[in-house]
C-alpha atoms as a PDB file:
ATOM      1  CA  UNK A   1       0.000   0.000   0.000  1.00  0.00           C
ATOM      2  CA  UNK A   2       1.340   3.499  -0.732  1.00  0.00           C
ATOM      3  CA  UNK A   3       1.337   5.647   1.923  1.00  0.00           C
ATOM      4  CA  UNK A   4      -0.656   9.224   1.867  1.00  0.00           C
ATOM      5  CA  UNK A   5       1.692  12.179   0.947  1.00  0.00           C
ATOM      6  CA  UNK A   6       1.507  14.442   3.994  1.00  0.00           C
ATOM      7  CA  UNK A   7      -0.109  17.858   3.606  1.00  0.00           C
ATOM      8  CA  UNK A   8       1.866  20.699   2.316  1.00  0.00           C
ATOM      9  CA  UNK A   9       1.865  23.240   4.923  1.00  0.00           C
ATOM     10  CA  UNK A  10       0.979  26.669   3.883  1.00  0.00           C
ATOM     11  CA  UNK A  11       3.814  28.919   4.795  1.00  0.00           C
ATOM     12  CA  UNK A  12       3.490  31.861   7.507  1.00  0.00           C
ATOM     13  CA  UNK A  13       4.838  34.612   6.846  1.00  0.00           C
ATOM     14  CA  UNK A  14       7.471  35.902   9.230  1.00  0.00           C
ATOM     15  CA  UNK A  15       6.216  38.692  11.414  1.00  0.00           C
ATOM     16  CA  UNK A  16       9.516  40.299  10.772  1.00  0.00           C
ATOM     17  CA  UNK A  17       8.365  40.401   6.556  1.00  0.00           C
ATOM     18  CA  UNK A  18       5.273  42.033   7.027  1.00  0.00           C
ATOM     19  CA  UNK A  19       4.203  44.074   4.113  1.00  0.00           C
ATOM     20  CA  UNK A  20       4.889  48.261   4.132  1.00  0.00           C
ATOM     21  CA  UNK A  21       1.686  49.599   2.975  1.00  0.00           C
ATOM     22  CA  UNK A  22       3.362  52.860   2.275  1.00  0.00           C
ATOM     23  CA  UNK A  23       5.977  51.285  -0.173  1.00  0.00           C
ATOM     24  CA  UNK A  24       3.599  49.635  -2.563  1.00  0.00           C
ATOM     25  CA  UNK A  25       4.009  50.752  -5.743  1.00  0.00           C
ATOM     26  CA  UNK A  26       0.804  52.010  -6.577  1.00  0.00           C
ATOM     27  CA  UNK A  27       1.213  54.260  -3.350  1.00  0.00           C
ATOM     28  CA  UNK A  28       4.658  55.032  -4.465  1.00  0.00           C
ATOM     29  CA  UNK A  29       3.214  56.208  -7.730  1.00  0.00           C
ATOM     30  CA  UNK A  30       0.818  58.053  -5.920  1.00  0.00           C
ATOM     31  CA  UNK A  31       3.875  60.154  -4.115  1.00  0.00           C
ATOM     32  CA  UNK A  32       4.880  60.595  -7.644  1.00  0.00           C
ATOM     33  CA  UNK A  33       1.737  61.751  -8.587  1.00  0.00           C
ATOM     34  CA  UNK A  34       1.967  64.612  -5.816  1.00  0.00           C
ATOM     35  CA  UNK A  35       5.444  65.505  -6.208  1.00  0.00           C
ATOM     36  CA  UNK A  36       4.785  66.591  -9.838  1.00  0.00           C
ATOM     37  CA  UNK A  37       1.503  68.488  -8.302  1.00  0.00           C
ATOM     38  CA  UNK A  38       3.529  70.632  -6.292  1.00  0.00           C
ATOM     39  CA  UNK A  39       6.083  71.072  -8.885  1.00  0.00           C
ATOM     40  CA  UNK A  40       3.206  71.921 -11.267  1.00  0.00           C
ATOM     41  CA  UNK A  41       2.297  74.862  -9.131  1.00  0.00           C
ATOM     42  CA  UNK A  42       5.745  76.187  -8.539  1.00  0.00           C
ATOM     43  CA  UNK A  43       5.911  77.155 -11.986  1.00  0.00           C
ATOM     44  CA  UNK A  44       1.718  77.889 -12.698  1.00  0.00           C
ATOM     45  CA  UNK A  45       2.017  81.614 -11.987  1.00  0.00           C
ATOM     46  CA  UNK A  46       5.089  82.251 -14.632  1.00  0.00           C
ATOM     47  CA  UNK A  47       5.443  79.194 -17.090  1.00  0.00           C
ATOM     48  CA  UNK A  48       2.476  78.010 -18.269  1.00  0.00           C
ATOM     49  CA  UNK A  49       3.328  75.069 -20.734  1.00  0.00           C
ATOM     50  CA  UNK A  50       6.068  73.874 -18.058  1.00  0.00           C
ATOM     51  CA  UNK A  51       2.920  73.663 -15.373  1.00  0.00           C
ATOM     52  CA  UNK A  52       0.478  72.085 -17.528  1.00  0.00           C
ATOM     53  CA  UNK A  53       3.228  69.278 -18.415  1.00  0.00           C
ATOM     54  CA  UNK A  54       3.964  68.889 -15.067  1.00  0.00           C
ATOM     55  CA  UNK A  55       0.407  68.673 -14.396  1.00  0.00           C
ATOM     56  CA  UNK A  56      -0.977  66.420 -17.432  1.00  0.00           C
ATOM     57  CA  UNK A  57       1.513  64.147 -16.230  1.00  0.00           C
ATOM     58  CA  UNK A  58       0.529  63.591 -12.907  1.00  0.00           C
ATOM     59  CA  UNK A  59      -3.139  63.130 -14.062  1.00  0.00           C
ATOM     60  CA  UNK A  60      -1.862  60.592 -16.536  1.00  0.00           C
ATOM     61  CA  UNK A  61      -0.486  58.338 -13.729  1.00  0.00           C
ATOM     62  CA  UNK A  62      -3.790  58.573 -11.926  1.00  0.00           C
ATOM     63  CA  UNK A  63      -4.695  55.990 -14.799  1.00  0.00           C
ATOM     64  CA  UNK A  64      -1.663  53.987 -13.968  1.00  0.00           C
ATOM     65  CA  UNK A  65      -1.526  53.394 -10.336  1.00  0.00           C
ATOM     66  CA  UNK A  66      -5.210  51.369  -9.909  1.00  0.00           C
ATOM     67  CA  UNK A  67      -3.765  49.497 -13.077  1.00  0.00           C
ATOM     68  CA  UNK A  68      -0.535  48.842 -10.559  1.00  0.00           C
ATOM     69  CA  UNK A  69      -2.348  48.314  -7.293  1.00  0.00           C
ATOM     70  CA  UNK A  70      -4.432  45.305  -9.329  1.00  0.00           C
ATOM     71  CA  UNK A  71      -1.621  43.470 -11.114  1.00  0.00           C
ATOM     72  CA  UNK A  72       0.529  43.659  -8.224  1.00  0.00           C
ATOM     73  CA  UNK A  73      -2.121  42.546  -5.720  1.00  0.00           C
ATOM     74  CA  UNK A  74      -1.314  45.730  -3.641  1.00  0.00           C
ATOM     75  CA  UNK A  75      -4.481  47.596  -3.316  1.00  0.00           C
ATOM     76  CA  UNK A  76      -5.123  49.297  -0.314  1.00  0.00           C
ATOM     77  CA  UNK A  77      -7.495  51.347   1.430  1.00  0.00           C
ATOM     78  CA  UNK A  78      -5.047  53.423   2.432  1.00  0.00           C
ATOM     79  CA  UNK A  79      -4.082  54.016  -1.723  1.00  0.00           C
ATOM     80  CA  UNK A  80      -8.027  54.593  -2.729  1.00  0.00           C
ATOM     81  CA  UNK A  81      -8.161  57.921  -0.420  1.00  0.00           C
ATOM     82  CA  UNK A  82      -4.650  58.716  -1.075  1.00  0.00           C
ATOM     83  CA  UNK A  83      -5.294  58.526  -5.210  1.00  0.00           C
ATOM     84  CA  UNK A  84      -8.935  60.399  -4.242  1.00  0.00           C
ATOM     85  CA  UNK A  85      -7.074  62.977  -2.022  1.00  0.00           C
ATOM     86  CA  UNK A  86      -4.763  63.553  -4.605  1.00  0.00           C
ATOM     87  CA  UNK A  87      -7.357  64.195  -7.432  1.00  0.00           C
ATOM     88  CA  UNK A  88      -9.398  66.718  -5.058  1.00  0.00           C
ATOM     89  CA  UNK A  89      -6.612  68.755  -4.404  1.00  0.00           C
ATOM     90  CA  UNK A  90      -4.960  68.807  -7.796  1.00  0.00           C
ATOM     91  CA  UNK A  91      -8.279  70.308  -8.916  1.00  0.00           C
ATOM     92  CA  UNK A  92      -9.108  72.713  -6.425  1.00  0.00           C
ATOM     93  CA  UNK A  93      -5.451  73.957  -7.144  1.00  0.00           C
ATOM     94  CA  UNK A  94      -5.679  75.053 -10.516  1.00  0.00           C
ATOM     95  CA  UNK A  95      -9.501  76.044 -10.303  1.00  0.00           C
ATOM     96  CA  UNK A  96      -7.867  78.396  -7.545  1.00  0.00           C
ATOM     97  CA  UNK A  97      -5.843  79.748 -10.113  1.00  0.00           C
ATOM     98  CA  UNK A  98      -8.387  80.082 -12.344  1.00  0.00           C
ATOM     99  CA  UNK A  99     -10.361  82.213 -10.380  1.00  0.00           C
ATOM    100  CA  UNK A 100      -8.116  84.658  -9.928  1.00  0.00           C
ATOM    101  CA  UNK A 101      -7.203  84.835 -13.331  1.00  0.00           C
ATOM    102  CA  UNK A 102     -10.584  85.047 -14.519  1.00  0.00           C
ATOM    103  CA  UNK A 103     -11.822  87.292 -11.673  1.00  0.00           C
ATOM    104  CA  UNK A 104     -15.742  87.801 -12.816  1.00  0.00           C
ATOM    105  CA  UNK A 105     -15.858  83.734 -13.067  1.00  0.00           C
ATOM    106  CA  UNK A 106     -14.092  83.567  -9.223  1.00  0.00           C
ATOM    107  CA  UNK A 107     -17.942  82.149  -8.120  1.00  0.00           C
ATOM    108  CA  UNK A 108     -18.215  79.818 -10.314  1.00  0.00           C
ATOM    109  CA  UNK A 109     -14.560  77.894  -9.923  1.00  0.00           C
ATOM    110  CA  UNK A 110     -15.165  78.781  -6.353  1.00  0.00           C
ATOM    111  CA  UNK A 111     -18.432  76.942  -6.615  1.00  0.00           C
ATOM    112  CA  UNK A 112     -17.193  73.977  -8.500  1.00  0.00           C
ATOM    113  CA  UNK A 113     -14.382  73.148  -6.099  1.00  0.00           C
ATOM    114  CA  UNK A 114     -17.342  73.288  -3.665  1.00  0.00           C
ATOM    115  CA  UNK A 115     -18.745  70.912  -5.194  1.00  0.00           C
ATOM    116  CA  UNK A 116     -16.149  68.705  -6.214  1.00  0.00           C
ATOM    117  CA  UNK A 117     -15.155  67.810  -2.531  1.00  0.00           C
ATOM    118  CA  UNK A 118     -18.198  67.797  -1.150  1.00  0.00           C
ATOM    119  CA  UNK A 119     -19.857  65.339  -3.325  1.00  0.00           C
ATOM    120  CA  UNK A 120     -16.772  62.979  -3.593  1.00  0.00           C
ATOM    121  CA  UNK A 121     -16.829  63.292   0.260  1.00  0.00           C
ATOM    122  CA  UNK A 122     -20.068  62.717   0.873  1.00  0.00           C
ATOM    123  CA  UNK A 123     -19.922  59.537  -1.599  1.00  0.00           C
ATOM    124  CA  UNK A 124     -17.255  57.826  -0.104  1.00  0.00           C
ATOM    125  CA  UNK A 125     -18.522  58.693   3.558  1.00  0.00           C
ATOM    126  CA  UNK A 126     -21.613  57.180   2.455  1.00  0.00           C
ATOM    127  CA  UNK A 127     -20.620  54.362   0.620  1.00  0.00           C
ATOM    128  CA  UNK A 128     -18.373  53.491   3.964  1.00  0.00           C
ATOM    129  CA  UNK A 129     -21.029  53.611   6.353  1.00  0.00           C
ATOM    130  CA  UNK A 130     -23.575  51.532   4.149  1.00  0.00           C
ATOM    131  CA  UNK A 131     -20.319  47.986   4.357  1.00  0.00           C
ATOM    132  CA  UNK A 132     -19.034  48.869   0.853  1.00  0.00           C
ATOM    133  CA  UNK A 133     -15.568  48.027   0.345  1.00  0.00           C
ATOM    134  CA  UNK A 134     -14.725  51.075  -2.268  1.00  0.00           C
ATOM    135  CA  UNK A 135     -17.152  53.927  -3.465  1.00  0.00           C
ATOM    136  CA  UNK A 136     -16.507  52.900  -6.713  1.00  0.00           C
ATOM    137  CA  UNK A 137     -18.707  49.872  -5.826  1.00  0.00           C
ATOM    138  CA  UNK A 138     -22.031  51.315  -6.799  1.00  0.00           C
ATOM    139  CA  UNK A 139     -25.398  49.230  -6.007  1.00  0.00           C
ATOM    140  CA  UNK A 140     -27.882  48.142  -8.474  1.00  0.00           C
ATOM    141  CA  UNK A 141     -30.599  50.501  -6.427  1.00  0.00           C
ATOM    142  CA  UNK A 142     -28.334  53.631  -7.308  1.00  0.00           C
ATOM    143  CA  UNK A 143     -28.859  56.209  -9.944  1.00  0.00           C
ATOM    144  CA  UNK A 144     -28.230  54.413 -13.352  1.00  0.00           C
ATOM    145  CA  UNK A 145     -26.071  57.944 -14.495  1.00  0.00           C
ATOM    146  CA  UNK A 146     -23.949  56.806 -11.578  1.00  0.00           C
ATOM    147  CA  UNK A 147     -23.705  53.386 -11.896  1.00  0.00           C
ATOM    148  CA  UNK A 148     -22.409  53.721 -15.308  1.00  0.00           C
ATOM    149  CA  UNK A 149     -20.049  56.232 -14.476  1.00  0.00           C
ATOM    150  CA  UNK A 150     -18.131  54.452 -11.931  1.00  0.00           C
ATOM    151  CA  UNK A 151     -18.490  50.881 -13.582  1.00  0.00           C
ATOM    152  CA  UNK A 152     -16.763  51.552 -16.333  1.00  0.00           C
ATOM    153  CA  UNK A 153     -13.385  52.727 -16.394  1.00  0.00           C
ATOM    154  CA  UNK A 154     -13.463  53.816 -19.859  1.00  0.00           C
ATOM    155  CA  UNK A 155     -16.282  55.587 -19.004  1.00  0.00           C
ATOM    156  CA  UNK A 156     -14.334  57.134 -15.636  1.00  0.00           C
ATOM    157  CA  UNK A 157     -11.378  57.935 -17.289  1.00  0.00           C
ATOM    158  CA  UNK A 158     -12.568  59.568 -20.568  1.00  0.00           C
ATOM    159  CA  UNK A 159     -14.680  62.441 -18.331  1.00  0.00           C
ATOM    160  CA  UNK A 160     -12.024  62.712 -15.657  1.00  0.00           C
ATOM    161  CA  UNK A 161      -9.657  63.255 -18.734  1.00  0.00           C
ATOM    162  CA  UNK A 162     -12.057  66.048 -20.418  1.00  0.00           C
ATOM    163  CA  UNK A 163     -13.217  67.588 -17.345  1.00  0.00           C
ATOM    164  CA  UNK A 164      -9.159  68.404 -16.342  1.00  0.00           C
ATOM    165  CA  UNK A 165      -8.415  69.378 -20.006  1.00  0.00           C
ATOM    166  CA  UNK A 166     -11.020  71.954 -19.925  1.00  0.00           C
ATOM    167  CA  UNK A 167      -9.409  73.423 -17.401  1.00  0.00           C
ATOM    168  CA  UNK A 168      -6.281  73.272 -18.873  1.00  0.00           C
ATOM    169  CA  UNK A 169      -6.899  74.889 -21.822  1.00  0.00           C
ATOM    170  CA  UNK A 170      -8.448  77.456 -19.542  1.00  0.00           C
ATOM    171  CA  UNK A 171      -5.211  78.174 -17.511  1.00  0.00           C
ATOM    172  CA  UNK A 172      -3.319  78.224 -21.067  1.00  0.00           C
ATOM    173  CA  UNK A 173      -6.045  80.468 -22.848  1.00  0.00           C
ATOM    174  CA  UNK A 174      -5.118  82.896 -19.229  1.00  0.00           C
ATOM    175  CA  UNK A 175      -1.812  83.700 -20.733  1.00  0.00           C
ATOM    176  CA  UNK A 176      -2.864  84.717 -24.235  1.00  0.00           C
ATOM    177  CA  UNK A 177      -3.044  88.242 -25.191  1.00  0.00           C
ATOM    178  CA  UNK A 178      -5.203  88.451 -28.045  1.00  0.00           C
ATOM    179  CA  UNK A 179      -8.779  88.154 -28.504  1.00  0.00           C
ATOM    180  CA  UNK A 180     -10.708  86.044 -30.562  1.00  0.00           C
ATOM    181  CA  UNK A 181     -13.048  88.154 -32.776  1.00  0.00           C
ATOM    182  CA  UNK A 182     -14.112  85.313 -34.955  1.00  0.00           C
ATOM    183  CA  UNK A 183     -13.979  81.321 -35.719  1.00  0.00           C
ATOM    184  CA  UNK A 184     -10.935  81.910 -38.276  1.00  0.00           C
ATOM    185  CA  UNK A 185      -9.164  83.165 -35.325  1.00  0.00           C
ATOM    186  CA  UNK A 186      -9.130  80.226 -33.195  1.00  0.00           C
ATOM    187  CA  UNK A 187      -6.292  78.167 -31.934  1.00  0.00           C
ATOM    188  CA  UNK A 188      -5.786  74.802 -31.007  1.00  0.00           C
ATOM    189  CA  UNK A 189      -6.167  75.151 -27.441  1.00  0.00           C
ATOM    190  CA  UNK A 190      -9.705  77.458 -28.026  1.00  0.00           C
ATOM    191  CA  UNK A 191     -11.101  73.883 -29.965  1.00  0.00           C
ATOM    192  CA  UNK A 192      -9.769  71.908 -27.476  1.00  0.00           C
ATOM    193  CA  UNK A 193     -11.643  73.824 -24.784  1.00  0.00           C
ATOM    194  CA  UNK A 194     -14.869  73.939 -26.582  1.00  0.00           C
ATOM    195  CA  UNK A 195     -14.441  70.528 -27.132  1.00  0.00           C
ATOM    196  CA  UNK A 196     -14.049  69.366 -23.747  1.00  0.00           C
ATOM    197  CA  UNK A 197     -16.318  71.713 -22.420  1.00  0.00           C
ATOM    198  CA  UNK A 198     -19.768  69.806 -23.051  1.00  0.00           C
ATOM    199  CA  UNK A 199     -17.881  66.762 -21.260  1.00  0.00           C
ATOM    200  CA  UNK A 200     -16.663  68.583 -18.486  1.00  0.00           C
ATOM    201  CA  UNK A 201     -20.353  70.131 -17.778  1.00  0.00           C
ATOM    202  CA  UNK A 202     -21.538  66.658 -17.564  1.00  0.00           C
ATOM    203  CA  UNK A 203     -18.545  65.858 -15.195  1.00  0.00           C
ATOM    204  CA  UNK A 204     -20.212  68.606 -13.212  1.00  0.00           C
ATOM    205  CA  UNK A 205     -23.917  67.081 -13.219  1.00  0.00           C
ATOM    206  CA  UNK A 206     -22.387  63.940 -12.583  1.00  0.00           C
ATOM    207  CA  UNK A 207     -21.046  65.354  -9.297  1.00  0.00           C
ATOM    208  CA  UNK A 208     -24.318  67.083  -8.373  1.00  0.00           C
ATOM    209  CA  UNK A 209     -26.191  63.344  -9.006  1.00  0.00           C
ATOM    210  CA  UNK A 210     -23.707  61.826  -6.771  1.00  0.00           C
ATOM    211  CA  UNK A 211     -23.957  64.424  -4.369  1.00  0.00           C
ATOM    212  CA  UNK A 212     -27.565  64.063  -3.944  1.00  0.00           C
ATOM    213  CA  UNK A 213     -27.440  60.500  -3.876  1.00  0.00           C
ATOM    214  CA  UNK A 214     -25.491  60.372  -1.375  1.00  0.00           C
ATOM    215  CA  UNK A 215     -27.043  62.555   0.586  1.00  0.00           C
ATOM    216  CA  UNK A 216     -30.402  60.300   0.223  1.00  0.00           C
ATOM    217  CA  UNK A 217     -28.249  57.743   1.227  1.00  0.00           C
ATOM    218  CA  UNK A 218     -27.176  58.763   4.725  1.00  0.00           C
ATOM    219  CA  UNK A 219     -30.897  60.102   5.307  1.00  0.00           C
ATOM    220  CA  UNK A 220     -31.783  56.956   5.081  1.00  0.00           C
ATOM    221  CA  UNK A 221     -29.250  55.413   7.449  1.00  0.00           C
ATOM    222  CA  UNK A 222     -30.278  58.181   9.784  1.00  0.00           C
ATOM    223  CA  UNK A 223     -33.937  56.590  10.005  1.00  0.00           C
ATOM    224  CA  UNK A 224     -32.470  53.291  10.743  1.00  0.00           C
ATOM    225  CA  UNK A 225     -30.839  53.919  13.159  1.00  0.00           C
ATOM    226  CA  UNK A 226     -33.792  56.380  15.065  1.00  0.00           C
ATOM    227  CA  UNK A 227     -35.651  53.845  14.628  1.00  0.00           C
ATOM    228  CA  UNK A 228     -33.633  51.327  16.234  1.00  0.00           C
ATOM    229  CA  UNK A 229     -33.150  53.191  19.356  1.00  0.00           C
END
């Protein structure tokens, strides 16, 4: 009779080789990401193409590190609300510059930055308390705008793209001179703003749904628990 093979034990891993959260590479990348933010901003006020690659470049490894964090195993919550913190304030940076340089629009960047953070905050503060594991995990109950949004990252990434190069081409158009007096006259970066611009306002709406959603959301957690007391 053969004998049985014993078991393979599964290996424990030493408590001395735990795992740095702060050195996984998506993280890292993240760190990257903010680096070039800063360095983006050093340079807004004087150079604008040397700011804008700076900052373009940073935005384009937002679509690299949840890529990272997947094929390395290495996501983290820790990484989600470092890659979310990271997109807030990258925003709310240049929409502060914009509203100084276009003084008689300071409301409305003033209210979009509002509104950016307090519907992404709301969202994830919401999707926390109701047991979801990321806010991108959107129910089947939820608004069917938002659902598609976040469940598709071609879908994420191609407003996310549009909504920043809006602004972009805002900050650039700051620094030119010369008025446009007719449709002959327009540069590249005037067609890339008008054609981001329709995008970009749906970014916006997209916020306000989420905002409200959320806020529905946490109503209705309120209830539950009054009526559990």
């Amino acid at each position: 009779m053969v004998a049985n093979k014993p078991k393979q034990q599964q290996k424990k891993i030493p408590h001395e080789t735990i795992e740095n959260v702060f050195l996984f590479i998506p993280n890292i990348i993240g760190y990257c990401r903010v680096i070039l933010t800063i360095a983006s901003l050093y340079y807004m006020p004087s150079k604008p193409w040397t700011s804008m690659i700076l900052y373009i470049f940073s935005c384009l490894l937002d679509a690299i590190d949840g890529n990272a964090a997947r094929y390395f195993n290495q996501c983290s919550k820790f990484g989600a609300v470092l890659d979310m913190v990271t997109d807030r304030s990258t925003t709310t940076c240049l929409l502060c510059f914009l509203s100084s340089a276009y003084k008689s629009w300071a409301i409305v960047f003033q209210l979009l930055i509002s509104l950016d953070l307090s519907s992404h905050y709301m969202h994830m503060y919401s999707s926390l308390t109701a047991g979801s594991t990321s806010h991108k995990k959107i129910s089947k109950s939820s608004n069917p705008i938002l659902r598609a949004y976040y469940s598709n990252n071609n879908v994420l990434f191609s407003f996310c793209a549009f909504n920043e190069l809006f602004f972009v081409a805002l900050y650039l158009l700051s620094f030119e001179k010369s008025s446009v007096e007719s449709l002959g006259d327009l540069s590249l970066i005037h067609i890339l703003a008008l054609i981001s611009f329709p995008i970009c306002a749906g970014k916006q709406i997209i916020n306000i749904i989420q905002l409200v959603g959320a806020s529905q959301n946490l109503a209705r957690v309120d209830i539950e628990d009054r009526r559990n007391q």
